[in-house]
C-alpha atoms as a PDB file:
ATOM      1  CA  UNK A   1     -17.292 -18.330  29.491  1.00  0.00           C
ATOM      2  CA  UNK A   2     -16.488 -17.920  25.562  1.00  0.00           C
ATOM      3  CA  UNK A   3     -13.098 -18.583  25.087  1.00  0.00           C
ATOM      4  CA  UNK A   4     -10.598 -16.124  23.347  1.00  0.00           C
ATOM      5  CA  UNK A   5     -10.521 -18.503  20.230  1.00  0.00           C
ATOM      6  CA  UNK A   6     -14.039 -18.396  19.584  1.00  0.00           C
ATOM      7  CA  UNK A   7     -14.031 -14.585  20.328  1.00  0.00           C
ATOM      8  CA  UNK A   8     -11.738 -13.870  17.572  1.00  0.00           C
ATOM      9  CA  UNK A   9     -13.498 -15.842  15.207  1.00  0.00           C
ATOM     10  CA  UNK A  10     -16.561 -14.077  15.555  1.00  0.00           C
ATOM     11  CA  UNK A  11     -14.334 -10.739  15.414  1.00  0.00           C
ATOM     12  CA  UNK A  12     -13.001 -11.656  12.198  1.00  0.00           C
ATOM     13  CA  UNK A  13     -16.408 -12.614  11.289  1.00  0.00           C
ATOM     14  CA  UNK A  14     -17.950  -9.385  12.293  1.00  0.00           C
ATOM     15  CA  UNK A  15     -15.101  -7.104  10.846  1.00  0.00           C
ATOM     16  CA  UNK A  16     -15.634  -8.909   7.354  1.00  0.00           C
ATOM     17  CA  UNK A  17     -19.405  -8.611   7.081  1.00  0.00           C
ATOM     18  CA  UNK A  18     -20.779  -5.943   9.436  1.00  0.00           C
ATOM     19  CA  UNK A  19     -17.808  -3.513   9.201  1.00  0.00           C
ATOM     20  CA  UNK A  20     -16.939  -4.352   5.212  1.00  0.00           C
ATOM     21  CA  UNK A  21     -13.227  -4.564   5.961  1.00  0.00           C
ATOM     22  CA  UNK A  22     -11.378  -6.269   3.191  1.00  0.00           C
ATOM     23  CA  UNK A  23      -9.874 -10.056   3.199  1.00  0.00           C
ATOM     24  CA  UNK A  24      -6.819  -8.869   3.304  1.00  0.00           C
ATOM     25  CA  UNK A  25      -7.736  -6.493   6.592  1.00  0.00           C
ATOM     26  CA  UNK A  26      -9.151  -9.515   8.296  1.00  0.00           C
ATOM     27  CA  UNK A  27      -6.240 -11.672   7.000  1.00  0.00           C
ATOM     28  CA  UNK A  28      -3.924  -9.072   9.035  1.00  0.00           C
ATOM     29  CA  UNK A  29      -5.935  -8.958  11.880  1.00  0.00           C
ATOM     30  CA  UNK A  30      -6.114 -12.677  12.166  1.00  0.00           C
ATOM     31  CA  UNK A  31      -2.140 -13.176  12.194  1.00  0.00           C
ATOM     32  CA  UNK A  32      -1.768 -10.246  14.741  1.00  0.00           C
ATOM     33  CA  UNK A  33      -4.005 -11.314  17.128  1.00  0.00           C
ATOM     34  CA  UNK A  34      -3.337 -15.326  16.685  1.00  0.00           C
ATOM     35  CA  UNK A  35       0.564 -14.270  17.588  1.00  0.00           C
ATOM     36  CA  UNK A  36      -0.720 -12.124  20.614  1.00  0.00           C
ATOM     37  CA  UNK A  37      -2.932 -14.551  22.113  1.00  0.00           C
ATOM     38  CA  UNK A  38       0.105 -17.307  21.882  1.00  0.00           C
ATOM     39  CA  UNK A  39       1.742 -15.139  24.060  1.00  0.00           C
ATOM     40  CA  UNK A  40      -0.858 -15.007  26.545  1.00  0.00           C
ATOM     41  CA  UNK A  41      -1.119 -18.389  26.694  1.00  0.00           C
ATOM     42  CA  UNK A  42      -4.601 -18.294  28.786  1.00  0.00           C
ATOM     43  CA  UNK A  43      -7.889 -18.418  26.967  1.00  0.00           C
ATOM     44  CA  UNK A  44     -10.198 -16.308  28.623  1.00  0.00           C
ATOM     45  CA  UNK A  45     -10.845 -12.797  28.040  1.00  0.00           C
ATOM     46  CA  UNK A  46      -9.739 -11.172  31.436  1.00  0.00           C
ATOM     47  CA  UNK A  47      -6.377 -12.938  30.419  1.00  0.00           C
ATOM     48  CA  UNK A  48      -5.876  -9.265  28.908  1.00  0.00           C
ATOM     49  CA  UNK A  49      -5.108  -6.770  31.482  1.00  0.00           C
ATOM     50  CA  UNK A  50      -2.502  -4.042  31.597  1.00  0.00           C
ATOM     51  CA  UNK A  51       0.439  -6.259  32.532  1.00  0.00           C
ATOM     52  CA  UNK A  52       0.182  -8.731  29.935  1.00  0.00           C
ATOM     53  CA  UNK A  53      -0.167  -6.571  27.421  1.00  0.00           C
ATOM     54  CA  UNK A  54       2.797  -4.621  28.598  1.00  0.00           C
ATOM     55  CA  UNK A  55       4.368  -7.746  28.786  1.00  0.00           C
ATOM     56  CA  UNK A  56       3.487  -8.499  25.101  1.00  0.00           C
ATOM     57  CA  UNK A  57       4.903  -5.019  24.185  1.00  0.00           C
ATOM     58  CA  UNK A  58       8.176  -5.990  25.603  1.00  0.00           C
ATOM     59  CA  UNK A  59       8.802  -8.883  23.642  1.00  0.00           C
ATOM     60  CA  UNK A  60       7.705  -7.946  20.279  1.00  0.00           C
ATOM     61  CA  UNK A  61       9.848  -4.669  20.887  1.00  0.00           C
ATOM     62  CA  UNK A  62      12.532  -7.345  20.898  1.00  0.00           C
ATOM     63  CA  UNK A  63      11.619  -9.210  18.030  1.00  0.00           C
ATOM     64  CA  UNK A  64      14.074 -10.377  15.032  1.00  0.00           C
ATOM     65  CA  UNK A  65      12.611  -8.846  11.751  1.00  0.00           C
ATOM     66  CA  UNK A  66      14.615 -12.190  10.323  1.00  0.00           C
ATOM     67  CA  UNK A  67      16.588 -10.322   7.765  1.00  0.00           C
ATOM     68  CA  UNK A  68      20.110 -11.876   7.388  1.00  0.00           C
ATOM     69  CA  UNK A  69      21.426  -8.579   6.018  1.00  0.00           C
ATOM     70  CA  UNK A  70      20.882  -6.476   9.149  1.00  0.00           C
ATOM     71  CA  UNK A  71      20.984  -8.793  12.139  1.00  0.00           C
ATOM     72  CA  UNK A  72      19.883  -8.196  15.072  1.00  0.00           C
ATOM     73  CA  UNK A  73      17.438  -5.430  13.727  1.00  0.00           C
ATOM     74  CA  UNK A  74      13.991  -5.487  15.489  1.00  0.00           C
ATOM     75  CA  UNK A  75      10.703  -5.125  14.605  1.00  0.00           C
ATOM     76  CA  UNK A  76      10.052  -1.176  13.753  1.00  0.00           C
ATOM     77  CA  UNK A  77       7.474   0.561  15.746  1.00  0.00           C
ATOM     78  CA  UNK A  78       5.151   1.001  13.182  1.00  0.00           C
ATOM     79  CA  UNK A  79       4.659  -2.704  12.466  1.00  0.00           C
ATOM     80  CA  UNK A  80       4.548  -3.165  16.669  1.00  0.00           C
ATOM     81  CA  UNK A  81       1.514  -0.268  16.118  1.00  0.00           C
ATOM     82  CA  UNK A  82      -0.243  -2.910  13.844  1.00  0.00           C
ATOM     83  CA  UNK A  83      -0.373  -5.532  16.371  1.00  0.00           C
ATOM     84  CA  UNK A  84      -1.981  -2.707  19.045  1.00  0.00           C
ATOM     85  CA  UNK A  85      -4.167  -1.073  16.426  1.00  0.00           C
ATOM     86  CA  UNK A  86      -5.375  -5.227  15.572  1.00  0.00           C
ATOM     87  CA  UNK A  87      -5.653  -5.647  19.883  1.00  0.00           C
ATOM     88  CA  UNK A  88      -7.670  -2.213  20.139  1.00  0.00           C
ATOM     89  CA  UNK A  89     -10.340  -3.058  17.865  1.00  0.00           C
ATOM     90  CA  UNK A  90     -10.602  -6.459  19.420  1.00  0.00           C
ATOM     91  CA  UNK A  91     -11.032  -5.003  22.546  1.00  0.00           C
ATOM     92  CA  UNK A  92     -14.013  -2.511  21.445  1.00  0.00           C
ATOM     93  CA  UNK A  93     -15.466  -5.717  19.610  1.00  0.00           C
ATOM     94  CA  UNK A  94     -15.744  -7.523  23.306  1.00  0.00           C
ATOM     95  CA  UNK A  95     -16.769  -4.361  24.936  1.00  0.00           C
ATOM     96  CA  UNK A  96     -19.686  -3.715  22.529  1.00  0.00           C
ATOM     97  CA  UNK A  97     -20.165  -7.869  23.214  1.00  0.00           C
ATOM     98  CA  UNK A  98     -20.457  -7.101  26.819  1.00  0.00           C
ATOM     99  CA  UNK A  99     -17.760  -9.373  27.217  1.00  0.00           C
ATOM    100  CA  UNK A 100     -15.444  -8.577  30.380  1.00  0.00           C
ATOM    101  CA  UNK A 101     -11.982  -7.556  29.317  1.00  0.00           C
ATOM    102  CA  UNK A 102      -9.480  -4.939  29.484  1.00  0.00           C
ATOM    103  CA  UNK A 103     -11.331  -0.978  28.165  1.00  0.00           C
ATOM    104  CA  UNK A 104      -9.495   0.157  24.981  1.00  0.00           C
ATOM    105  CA  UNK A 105      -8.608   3.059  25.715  1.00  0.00           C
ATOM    106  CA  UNK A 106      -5.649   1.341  28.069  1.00  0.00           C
ATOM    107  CA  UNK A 107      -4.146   0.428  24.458  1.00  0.00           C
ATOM    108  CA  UNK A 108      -1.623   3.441  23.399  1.00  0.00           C
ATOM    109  CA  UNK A 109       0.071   3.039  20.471  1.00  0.00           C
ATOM    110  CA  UNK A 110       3.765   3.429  20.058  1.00  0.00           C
ATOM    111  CA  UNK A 111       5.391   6.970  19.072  1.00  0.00           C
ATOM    112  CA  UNK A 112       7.011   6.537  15.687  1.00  0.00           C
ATOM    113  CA  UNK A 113       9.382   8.876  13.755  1.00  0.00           C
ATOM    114  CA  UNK A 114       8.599  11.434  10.777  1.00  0.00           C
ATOM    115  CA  UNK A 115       7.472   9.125   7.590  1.00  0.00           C
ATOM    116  CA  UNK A 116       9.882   9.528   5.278  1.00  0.00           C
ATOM    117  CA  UNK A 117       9.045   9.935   1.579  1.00  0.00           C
ATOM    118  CA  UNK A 118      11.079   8.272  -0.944  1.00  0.00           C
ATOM    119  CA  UNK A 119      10.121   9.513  -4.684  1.00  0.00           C
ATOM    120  CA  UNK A 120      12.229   9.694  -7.531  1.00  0.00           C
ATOM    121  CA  UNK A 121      13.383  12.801  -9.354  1.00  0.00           C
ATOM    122  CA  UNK A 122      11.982  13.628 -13.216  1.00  0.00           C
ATOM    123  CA  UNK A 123      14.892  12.345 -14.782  1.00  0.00           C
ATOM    124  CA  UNK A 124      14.883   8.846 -12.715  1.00  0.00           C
ATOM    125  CA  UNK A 125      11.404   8.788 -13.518  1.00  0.00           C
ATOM    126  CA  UNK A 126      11.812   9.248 -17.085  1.00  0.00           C
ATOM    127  CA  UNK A 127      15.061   6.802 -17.201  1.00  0.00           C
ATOM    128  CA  UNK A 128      12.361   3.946 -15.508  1.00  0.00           C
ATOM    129  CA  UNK A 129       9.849   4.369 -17.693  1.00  0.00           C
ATOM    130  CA  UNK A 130      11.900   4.073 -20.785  1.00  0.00           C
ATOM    131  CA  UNK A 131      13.501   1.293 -19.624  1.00  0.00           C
ATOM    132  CA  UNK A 132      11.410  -1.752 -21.069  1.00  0.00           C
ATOM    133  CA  UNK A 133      12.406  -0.847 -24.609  1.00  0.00           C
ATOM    134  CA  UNK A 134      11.819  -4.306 -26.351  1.00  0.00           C
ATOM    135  CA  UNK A 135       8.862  -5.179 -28.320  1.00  0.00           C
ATOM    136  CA  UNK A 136       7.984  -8.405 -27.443  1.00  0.00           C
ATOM    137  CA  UNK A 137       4.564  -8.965 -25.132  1.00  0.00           C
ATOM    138  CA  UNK A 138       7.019  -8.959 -21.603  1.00  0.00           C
ATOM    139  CA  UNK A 139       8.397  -5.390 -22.387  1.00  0.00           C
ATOM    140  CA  UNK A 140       5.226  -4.176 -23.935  1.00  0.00           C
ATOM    141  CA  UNK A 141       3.339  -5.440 -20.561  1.00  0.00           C
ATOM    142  CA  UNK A 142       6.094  -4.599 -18.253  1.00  0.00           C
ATOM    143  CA  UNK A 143       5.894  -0.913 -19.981  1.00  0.00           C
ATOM    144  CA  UNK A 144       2.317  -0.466 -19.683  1.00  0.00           C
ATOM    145  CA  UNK A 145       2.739  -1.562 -15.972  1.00  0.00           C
ATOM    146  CA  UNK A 146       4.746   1.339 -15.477  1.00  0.00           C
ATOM    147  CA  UNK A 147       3.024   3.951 -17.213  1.00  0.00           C
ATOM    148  CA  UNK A 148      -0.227   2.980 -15.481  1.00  0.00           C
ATOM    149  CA  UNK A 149       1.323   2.835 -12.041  1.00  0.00           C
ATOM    150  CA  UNK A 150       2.924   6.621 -12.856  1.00  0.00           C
ATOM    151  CA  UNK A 151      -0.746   8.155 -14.654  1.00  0.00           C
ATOM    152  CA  UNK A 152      -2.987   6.520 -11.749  1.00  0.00           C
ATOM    153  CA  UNK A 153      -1.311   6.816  -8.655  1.00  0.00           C
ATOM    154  CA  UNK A 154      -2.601   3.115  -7.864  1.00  0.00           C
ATOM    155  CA  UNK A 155      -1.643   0.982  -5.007  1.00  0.00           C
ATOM    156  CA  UNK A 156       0.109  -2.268  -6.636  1.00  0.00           C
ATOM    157  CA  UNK A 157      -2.916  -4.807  -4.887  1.00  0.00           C
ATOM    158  CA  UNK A 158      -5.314  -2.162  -7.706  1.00  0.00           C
ATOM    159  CA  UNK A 159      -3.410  -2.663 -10.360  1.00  0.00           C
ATOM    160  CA  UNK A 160      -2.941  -6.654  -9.722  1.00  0.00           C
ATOM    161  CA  UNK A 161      -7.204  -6.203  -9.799  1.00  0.00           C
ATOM    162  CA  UNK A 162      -7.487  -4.484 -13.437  1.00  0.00           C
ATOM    163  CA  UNK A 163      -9.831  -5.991 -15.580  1.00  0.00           C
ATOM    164  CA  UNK A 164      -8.409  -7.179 -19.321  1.00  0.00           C
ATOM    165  CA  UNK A 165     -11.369  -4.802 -20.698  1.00  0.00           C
ATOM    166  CA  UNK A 166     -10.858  -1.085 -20.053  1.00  0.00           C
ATOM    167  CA  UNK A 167     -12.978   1.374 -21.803  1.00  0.00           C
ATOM    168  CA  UNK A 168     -10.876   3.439 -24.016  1.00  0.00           C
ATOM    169  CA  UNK A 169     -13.171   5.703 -25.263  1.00  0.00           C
ATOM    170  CA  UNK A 170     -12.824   7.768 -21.500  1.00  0.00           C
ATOM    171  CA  UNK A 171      -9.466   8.363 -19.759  1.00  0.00           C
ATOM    172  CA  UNK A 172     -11.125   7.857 -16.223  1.00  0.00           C
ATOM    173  CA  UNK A 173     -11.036   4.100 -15.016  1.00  0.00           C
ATOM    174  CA  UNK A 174     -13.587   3.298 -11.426  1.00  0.00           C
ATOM    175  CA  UNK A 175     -11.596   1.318  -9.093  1.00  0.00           C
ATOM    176  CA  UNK A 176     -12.792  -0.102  -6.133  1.00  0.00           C
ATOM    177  CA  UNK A 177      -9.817   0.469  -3.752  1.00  0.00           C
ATOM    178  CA  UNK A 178      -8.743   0.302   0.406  1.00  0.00           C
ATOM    179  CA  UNK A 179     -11.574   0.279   2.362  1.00  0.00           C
ATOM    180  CA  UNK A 180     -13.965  -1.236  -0.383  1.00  0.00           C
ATOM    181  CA  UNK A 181     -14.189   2.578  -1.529  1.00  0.00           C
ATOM    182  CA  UNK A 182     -14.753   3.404  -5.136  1.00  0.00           C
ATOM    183  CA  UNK A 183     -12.628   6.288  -6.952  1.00  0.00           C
ATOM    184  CA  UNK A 184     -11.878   7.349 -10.583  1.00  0.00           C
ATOM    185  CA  UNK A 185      -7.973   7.704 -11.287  1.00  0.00           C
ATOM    186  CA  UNK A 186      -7.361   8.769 -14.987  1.00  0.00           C
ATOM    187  CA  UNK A 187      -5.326   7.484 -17.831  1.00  0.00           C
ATOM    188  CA  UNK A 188      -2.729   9.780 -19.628  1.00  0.00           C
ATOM    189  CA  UNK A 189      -2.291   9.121 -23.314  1.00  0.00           C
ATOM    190  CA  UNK A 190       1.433   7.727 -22.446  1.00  0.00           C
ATOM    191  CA  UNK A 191      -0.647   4.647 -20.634  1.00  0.00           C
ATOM    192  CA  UNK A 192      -3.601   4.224 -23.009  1.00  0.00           C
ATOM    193  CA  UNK A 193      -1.118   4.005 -26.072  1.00  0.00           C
ATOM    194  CA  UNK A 194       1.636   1.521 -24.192  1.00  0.00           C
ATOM    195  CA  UNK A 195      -1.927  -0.658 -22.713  1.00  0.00           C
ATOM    196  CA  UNK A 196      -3.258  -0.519 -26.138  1.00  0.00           C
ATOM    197  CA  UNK A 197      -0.007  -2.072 -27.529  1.00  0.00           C
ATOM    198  CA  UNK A 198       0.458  -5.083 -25.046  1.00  0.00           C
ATOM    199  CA  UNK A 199      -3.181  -5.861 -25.419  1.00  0.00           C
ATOM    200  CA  UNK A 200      -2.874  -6.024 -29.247  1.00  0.00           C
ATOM    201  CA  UNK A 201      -0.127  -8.104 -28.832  1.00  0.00           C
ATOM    202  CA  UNK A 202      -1.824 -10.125 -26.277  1.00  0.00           C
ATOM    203  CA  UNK A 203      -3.353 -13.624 -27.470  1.00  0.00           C
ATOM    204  CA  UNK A 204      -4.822 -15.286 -24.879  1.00  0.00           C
ATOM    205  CA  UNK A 205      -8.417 -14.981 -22.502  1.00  0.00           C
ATOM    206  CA  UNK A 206      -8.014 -13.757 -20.052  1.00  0.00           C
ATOM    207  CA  UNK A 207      -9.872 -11.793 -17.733  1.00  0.00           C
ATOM    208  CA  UNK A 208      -7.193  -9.645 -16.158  1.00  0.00           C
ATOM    209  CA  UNK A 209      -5.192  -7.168 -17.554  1.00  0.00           C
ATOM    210  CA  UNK A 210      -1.935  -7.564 -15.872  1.00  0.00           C
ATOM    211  CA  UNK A 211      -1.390 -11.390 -16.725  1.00  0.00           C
ATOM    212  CA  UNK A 212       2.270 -13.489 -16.332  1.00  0.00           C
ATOM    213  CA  UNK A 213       3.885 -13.985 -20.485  1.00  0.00           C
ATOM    214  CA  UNK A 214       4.955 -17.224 -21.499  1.00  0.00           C
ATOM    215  CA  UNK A 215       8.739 -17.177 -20.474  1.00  0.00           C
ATOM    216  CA  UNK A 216       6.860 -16.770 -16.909  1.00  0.00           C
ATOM    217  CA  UNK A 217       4.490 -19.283 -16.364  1.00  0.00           C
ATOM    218  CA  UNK A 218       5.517 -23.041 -15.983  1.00  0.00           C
ATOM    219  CA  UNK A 219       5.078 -25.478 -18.741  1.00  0.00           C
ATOM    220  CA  UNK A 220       1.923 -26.369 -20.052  1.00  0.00           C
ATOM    221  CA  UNK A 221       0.328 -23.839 -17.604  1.00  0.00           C
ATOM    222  CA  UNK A 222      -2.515 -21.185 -18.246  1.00  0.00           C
ATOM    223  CA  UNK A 223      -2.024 -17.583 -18.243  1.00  0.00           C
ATOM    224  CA  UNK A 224      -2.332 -16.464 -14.270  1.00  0.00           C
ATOM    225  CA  UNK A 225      -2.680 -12.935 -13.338  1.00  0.00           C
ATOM    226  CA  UNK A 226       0.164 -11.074 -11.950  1.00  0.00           C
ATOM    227  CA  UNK A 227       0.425 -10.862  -8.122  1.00  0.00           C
ATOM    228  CA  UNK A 228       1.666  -7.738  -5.965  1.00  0.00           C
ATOM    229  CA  UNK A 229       5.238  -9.421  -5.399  1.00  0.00           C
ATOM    230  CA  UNK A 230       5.506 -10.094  -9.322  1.00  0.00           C
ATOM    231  CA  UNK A 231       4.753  -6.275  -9.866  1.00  0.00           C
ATOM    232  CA  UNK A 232       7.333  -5.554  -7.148  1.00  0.00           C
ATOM    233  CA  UNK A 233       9.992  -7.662  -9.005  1.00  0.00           C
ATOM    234  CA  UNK A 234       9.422  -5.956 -12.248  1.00  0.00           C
ATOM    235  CA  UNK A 235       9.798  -2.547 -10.992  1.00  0.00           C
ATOM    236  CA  UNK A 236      12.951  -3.838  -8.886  1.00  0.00           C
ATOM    237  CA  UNK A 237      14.375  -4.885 -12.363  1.00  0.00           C
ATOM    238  CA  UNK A 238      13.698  -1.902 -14.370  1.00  0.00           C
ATOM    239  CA  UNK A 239      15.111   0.289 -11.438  1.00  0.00           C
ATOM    240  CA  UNK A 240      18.336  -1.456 -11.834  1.00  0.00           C
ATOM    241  CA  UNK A 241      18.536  -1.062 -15.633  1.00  0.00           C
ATOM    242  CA  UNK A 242      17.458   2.329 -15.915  1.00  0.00           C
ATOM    243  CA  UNK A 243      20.232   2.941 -13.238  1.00  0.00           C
ATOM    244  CA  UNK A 244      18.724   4.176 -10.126  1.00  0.00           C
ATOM    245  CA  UNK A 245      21.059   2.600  -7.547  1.00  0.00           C
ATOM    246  CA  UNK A 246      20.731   5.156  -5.007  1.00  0.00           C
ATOM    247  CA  UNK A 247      16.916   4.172  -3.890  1.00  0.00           C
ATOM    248  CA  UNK A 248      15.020   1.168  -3.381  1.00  0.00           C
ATOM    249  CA  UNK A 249      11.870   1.573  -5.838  1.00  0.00           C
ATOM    250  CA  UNK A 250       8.651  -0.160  -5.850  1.00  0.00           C
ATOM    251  CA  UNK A 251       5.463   0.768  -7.123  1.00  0.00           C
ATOM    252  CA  UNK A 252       4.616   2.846  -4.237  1.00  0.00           C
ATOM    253  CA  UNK A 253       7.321   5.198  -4.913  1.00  0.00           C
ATOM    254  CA  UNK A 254       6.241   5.192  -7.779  1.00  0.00           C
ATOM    255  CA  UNK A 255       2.771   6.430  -6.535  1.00  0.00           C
ATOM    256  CA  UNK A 256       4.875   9.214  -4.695  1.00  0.00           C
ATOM    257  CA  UNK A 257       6.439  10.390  -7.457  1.00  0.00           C
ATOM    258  CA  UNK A 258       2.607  10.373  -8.962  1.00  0.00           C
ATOM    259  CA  UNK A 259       1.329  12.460  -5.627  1.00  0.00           C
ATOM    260  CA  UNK A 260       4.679  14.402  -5.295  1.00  0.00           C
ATOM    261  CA  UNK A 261       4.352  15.589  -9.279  1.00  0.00           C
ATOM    262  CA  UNK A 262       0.939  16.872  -9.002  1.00  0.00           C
ATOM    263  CA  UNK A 263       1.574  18.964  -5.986  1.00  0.00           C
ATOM    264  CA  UNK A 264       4.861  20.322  -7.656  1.00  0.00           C
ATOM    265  CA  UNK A 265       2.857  21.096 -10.284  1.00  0.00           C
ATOM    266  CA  UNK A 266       0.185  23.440  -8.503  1.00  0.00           C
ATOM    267  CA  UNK A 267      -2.272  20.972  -7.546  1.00  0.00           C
ATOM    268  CA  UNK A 268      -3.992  21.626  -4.633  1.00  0.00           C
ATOM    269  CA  UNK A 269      -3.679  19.167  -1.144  1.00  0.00           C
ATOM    270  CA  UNK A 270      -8.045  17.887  -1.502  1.00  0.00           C
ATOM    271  CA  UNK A 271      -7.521  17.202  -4.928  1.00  0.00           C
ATOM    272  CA  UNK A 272      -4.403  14.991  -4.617  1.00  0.00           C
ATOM    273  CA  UNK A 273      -6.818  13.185  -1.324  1.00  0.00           C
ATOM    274  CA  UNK A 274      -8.993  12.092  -3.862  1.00  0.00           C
ATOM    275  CA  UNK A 275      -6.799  10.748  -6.963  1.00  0.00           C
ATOM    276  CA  UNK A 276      -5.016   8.926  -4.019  1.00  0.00           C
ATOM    277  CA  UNK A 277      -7.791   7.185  -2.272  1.00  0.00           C
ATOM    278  CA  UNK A 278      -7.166   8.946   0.963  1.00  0.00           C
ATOM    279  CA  UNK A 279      -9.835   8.277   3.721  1.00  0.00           C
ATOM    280  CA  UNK A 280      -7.901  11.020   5.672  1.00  0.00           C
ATOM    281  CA  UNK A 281      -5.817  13.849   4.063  1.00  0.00           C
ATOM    282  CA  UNK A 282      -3.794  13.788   7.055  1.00  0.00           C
ATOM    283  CA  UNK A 283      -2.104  10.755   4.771  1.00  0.00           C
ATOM    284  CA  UNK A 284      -1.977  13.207   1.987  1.00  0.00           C
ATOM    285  CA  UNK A 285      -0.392  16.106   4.087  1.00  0.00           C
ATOM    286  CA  UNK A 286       3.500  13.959   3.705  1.00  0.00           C
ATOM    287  CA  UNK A 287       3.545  14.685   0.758  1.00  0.00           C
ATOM    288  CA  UNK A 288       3.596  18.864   1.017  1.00  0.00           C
ATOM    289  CA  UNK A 289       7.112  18.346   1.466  1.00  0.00           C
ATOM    290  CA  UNK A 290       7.793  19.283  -2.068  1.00  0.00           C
ATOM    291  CA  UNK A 291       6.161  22.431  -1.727  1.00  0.00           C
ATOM    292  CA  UNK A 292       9.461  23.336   0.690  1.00  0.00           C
ATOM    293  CA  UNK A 293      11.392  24.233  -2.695  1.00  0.00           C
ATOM    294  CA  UNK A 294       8.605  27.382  -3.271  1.00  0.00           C
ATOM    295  CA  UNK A 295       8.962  28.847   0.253  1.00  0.00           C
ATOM    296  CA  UNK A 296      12.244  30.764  -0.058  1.00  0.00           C
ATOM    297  CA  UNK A 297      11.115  32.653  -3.393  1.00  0.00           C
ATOM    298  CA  UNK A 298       7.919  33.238  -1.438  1.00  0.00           C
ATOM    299  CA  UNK A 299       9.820  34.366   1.749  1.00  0.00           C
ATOM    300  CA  UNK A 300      11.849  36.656  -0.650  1.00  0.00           C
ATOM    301  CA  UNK A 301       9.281  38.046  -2.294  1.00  0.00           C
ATOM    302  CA  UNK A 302       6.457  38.887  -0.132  1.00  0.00           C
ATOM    303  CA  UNK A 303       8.542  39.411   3.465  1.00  0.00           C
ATOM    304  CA  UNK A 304       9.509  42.833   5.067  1.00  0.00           C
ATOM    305  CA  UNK A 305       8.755  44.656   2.062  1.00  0.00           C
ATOM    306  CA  UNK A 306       8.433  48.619   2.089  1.00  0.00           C
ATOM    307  CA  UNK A 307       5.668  50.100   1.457  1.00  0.00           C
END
């Protein structure tokens, strides 16, 4: 009998190649599962049945999250719903494998709460954007970061992935985004004028657009392309200066504020879908909250009216 280990190895190998999930998917997947099949402790494949899975369930319910400023906090559901989501598409692989194991369908995911959408108001958003108001290469990069992040709507892993050379002469950028799927997200003149001014101050080679400035890099090292958590930090910092104590924001607020505005604006749910890189609009559909706002002039003016 194949053991478990080598299963998931040829999972991860399958998901990468014959299902074009991303690194960072199969990354995931790998951690989830590795932890889960610790805790079973057997290495066979009809090691997973109903009770050891509930039994898995139980104890990550009671898991630490490890942060010192809320102890004894536990893992949130929706992070438990990653591990089952990582289990269930194990399972299918071994079924499709012919390999005997517990069906999928016994996997149910865990009920979670109403996502809540954070997303900052016009004057916040204003107040952040302003806020790098130096002229040196860091506030002239840091700015353009947040003017992109605000005119694109992109995930901070698709920003990280911006090539140094972007075409000007358009103000539609192709980005290959979640799920290996391709979009267009388009540049307001706000972005291409702050880009075009970091870039002209900008004297080194390299290939990315989004690169760490010389107060950031260690001595004698080469220019290194931002990463997600650097992007994170920035925005963390501006928050703070522009004053916005009342909210944690990171760049995905920042791409609700970008989904939230459009929508406010008249945009219509399909459209939004498709700036965003939805798969589903389901996704989309959190944000209609801001439409609430419209509904009592609405109610007022079109209900129980005389003819």
């Amino acid at each position: 009998m194949i053991s478990l280990k080598t299963l998931k190895q040829q999972f991860l190998e399958y998901t990468e190649i014959e299902k074009g999930r991303s690194l960072n998917t199969v990354k995931n997947y790998d951690r989830y599962l590795t932890r889960f099949l610790s805790f079973l402790k057997r290495n066979d494949p009809e090691a997973i049945t109903d009770n050891s899975v509930r039994d898995f369930r139980l104890w990550l319910n009671r898991q630490s999250t490890g942060n010192n400023l809320a102890i004894g906090e536990t893992l949130k559901k929706k992070t438990q719903n990653y591990y089952l989501i990582a289990l269930r598409a194990f399972l299918k692989y071994l079924a499709r494998q012919n390999v005997k194991s517990l069906s999928p369908e016994r996997i149910e995911l865990a009920k979670v709460g109403e996502r809540h959408i954070e997303f900052m108001t016009n004057d916040e958003l204003h107040r952040l954007l302003e806020a790098p108001d130096g002229t040196d290469l860091k506030n002239l990069r840091d700015r353009a970061i947040l003017a992109m992040l605000f005119s694109t709507g992109l995930r901070v892993s698709e920003l990280c992935s911006l090539p140094c050379e972007i075409d000007f002469s358009h103000d539609e950028i192709s980005i290959r985004g979640k799920g290996d799927k391709v979009r267009m997200v388009f540049l307001s003149d706000d972005a291409k004028i702050a880009v075009k001014k970091y870039l002209a101050k900008r004297n080194d080679m390299d290939d990315m657009l989004f690169v760490k400035v010389s107060m950031e890099k260690k001595h004698g090292g080469e220019h290194l392309p931002l990463s997600t958590r650097s992007v994170e930090r920035i925005v963390k910092h501006y928050a703070i200066k522009a004053g916005i104590m009342s909210k944690r924001v990171t760049p995905h607020v920042i791409r609700h504020s970008f989904a939230t505005d459009l929508l406010s604006n008249g945009a219509d749910l399909r459209s939004v879908q498709a700036l965003l890189g939805h798969a589903n609009i389901g996704t989309t559909q959190i944000y209609t909250h801001v439409t609430d706002k419209h509904l009592r002039s609405i109610h007022k003016q079109f209900h129980n009216k005389k003819k």
